[in-house]
Protein backbone atom coordinates (compact mmCIF):
# COMPACT_ATOMS: atom_id res chain seq x y z
CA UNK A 1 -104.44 34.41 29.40
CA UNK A 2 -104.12 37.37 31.89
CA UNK A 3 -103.00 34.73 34.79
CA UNK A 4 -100.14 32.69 32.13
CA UNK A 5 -98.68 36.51 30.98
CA UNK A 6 -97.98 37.27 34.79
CA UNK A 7 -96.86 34.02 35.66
CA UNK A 8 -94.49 34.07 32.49
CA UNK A 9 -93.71 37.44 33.32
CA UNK A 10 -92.49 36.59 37.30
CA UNK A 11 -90.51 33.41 35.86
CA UNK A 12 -88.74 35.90 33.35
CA UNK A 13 -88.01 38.30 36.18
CA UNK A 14 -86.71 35.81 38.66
CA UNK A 15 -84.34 34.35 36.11
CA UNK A 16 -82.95 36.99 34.57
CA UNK A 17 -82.66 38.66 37.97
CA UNK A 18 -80.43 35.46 39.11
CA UNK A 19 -78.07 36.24 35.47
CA UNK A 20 -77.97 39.59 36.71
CA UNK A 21 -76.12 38.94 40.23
CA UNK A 22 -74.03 36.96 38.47
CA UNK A 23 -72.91 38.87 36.11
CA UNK A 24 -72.06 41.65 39.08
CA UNK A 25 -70.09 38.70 40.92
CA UNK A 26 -68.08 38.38 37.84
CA UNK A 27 -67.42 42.18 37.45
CA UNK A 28 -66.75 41.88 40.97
CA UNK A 29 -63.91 39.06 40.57
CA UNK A 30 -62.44 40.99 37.44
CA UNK A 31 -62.48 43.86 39.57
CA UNK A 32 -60.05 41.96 42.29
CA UNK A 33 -57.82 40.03 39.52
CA UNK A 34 -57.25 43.51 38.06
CA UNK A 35 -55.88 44.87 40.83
CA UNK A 36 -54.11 42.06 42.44
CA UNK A 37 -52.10 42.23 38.70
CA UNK A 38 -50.93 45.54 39.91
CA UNK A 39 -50.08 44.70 42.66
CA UNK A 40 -46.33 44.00 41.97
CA UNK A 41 -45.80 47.45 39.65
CA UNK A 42 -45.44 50.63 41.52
CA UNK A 43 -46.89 52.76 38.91
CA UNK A 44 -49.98 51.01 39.06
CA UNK A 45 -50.28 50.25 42.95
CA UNK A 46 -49.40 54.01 43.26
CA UNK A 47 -52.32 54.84 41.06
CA UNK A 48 -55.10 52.69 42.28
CA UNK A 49 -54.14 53.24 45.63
CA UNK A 50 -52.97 49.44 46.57
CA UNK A 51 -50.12 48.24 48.35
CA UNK A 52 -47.23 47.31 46.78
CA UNK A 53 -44.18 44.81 47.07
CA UNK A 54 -42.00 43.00 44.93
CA UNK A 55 -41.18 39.27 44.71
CA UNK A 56 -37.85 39.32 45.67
CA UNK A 57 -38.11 37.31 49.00
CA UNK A 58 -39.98 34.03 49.74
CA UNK A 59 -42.08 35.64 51.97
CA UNK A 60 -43.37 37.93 49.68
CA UNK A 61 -44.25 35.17 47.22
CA UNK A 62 -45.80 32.93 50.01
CA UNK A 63 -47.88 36.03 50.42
CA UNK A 64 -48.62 36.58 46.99
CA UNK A 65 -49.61 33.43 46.40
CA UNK A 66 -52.10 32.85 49.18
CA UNK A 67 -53.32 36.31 48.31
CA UNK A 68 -54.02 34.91 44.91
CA UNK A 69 -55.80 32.17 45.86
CA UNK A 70 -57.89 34.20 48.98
CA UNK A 71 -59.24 36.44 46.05
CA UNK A 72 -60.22 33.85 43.45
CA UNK A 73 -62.34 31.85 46.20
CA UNK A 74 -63.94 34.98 48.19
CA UNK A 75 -67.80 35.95 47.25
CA UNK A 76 -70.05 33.23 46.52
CA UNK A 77 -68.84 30.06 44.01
CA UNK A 78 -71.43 27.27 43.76
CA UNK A 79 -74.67 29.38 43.78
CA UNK A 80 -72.87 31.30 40.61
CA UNK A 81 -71.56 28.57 39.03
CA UNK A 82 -75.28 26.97 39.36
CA UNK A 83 -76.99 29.32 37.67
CA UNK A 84 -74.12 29.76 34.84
CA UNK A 85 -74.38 26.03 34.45
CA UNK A 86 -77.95 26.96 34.27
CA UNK A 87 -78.03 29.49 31.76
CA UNK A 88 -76.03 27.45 29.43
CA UNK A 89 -78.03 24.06 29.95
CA UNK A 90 -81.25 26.55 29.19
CA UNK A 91 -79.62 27.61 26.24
CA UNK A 92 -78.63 24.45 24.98
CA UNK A 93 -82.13 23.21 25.51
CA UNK A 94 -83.55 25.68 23.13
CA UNK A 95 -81.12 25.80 20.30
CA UNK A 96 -81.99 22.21 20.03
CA UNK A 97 -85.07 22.53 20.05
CA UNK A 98 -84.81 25.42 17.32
CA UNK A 99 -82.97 22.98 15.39
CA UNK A 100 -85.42 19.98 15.66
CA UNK A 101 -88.28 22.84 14.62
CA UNK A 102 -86.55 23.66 11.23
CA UNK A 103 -85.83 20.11 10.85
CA UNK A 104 -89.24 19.81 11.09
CA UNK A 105 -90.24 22.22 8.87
CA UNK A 106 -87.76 25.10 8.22
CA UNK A 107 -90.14 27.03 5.98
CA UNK A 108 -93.02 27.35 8.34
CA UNK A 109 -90.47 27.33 11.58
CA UNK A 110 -91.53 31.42 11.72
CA UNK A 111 -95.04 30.96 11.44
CA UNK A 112 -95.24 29.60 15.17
CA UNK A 113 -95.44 32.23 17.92
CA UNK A 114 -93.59 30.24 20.64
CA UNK A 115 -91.06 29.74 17.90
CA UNK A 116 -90.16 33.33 17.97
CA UNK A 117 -90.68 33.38 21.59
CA UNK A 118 -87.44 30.70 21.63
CA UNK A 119 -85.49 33.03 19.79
CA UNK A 120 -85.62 35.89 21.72
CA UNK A 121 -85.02 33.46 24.88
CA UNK A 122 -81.95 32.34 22.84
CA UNK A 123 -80.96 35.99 21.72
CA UNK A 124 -80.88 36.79 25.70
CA UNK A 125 -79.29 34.06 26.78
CA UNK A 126 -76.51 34.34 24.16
CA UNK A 127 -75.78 37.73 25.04
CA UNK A 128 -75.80 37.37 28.60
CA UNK A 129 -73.27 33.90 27.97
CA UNK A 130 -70.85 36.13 25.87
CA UNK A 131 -70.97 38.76 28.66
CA UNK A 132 -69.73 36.37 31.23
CA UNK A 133 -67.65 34.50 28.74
CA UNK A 134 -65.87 37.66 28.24
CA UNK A 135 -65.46 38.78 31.91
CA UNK A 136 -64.66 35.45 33.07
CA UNK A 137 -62.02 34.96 30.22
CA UNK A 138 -60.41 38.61 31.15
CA UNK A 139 -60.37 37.45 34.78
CA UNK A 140 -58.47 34.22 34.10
CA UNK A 141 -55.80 36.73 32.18
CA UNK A 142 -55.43 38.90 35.42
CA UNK A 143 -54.64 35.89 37.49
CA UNK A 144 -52.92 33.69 35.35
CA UNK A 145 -50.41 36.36 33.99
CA UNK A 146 -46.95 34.58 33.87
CA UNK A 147 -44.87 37.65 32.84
CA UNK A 148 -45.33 39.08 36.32
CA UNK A 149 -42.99 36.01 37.38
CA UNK A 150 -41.01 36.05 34.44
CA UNK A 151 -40.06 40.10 35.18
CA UNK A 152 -39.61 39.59 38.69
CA UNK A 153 -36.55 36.52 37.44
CA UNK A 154 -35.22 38.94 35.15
CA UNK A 155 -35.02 41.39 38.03
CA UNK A 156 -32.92 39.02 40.33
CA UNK A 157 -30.54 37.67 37.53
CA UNK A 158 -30.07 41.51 37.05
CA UNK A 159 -29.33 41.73 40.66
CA UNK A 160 -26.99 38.49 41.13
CA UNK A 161 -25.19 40.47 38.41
CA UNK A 162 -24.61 43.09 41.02
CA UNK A 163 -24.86 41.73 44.32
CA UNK A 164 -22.72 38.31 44.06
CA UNK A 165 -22.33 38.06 47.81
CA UNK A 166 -26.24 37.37 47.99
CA UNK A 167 -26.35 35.37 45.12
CA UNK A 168 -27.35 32.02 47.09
CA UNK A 169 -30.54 33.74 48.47
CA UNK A 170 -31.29 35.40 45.15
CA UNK A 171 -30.95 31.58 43.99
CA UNK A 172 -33.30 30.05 45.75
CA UNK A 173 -35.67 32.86 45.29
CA UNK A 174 -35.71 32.74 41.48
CA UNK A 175 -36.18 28.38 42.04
CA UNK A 176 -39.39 29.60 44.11
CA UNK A 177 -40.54 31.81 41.42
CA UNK A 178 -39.64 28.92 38.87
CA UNK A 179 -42.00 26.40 40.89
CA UNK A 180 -44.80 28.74 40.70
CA UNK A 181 -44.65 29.29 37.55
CA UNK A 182 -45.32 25.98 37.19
CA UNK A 183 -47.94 25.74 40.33
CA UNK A 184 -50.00 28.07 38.17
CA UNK A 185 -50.01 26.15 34.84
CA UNK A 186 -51.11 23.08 36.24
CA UNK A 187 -53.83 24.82 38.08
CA UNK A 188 -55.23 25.85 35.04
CA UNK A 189 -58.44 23.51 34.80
CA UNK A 190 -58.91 21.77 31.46
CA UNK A 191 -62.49 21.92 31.74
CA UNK A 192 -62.99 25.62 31.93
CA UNK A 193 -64.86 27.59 29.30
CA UNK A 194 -63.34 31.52 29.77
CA UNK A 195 -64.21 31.11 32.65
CA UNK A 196 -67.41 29.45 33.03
CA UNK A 197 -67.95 26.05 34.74
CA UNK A 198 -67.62 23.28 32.35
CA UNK A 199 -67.45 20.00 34.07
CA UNK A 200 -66.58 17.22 31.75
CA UNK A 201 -70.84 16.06 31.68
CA UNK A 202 -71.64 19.12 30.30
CA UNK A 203 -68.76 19.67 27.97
CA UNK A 204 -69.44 15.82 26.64
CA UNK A 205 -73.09 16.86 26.14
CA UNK A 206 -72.55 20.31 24.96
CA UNK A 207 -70.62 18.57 21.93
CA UNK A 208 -72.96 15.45 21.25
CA UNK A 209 -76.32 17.58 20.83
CA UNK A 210 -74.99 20.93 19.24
CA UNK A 211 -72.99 19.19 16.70
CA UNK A 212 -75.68 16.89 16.04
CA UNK A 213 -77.82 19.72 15.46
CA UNK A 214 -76.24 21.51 13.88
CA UNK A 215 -75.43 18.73 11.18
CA UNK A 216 -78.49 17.86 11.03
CA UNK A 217 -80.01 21.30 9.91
CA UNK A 218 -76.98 22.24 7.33
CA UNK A 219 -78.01 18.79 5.68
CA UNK A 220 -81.43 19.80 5.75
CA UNK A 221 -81.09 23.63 4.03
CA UNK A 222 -78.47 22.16 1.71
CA UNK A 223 -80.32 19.31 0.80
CA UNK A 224 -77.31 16.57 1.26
CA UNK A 225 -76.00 14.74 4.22
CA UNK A 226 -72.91 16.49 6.31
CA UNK A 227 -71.26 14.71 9.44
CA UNK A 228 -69.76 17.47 11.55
């Protein structure tokens, strides 16, 4: 008994460990889409101590944009997106096996110890999901913030307005900023729950065996048959 508690108690360790670096990687990539957003207002660049430039040349949007896409790829990417894809494959795992338990026998599913153990493995792992959900949907804002472009257009009509001799170049800037716009929509991957990784596998799965589930055990409790 003594030699399964510490065994248990190492696995626990080691995995949570592992949700807790990445959790700091996400804080870490909020922490860079935050203040690339600011990096375009001089209030804010001014305050956090960042350069600053506007996207009124296509230099400065070249830069801008590789910028962007530096900052979303630096730190580490498949060893985090492992054990996300981890976590919520763990998580899965146990609420259905939760649900086949009360299935079983909802009114003796608290009598069992390692039932209760499961819940407080599914308690953690929910609140350590809605953690990253949360940073990794707030990151996605930072970087995916279309009104930065929008302002800087409205800037340059405002300035064609007044400078009509360098309308031509203030032209072709704004049809730069209109093609990112664009650039960034489409990058948007469909597959891509706030943030987590959600390959189409795991999204088909995710949607098969909770809804199944969860079917199952509201037809159970109510005592008539439901198809979610």
């Amino acid at each position: 008994a003594a030699i399964n508690f510490l065994e248990r108690l190492c696995l626990t360790w080691m995995f949570f460990f592992m949700m807790c670096v990445a959790e700091r990687t996400y804080k870490q990539r909020f922490l860079f889409a935050k203040l690339f957003s600011h990096i375009t207002s001089a209030r804010k660049a001014r305050k956090y101590e960042i350069p600053h430039f506007r996207l009124k040349k296509v230099e400065n949007i070249k830069i801008w944009l590789s910028l962007r896409s530096y900052l979303k790829r630096r730190g580490p990417q498949r060893s985090v997106d492992v054990v996300v894809s981890s976590i919520f494959l763990l998580a899965l795992s146990i609420a259905f096996i939760c649900c086949a338990q009360v299935l079983k026998g909802h009114k003796t599913f608290l009598n069992a110890a390692y039932n209760w153990e499961f819940l407080i493995w599914e308690a953690a792992l929910l609140l350590f999901l809605l953690r990253l959900a949360s940073l990794g949907s707030e990151t996605n804002k930072k970087y995916s913030n279309i009104s930065i472009l929008l302002t800087e257009q409205i800037n340059l009509y405002l300035k064609m307005e007044k400078k009509p001799n360098k309308k031509e170049q203030l032209s072709l800037v704004n049809n730069v900023l209109k093609l990112s716009t664009k650039l960034l929509k489409e990058l948007d991957s469909p597959f891509r729950l706030y943030g987590l990784t959600m390959n189409p596998l795991i999204y088909n799965i995710t949607r098969v065996v909770i809804l199944s589930a969860v079917s199952g055990v509201i037809s159970d409790l109510l005592g008539f048959n439901i198809r979610v």
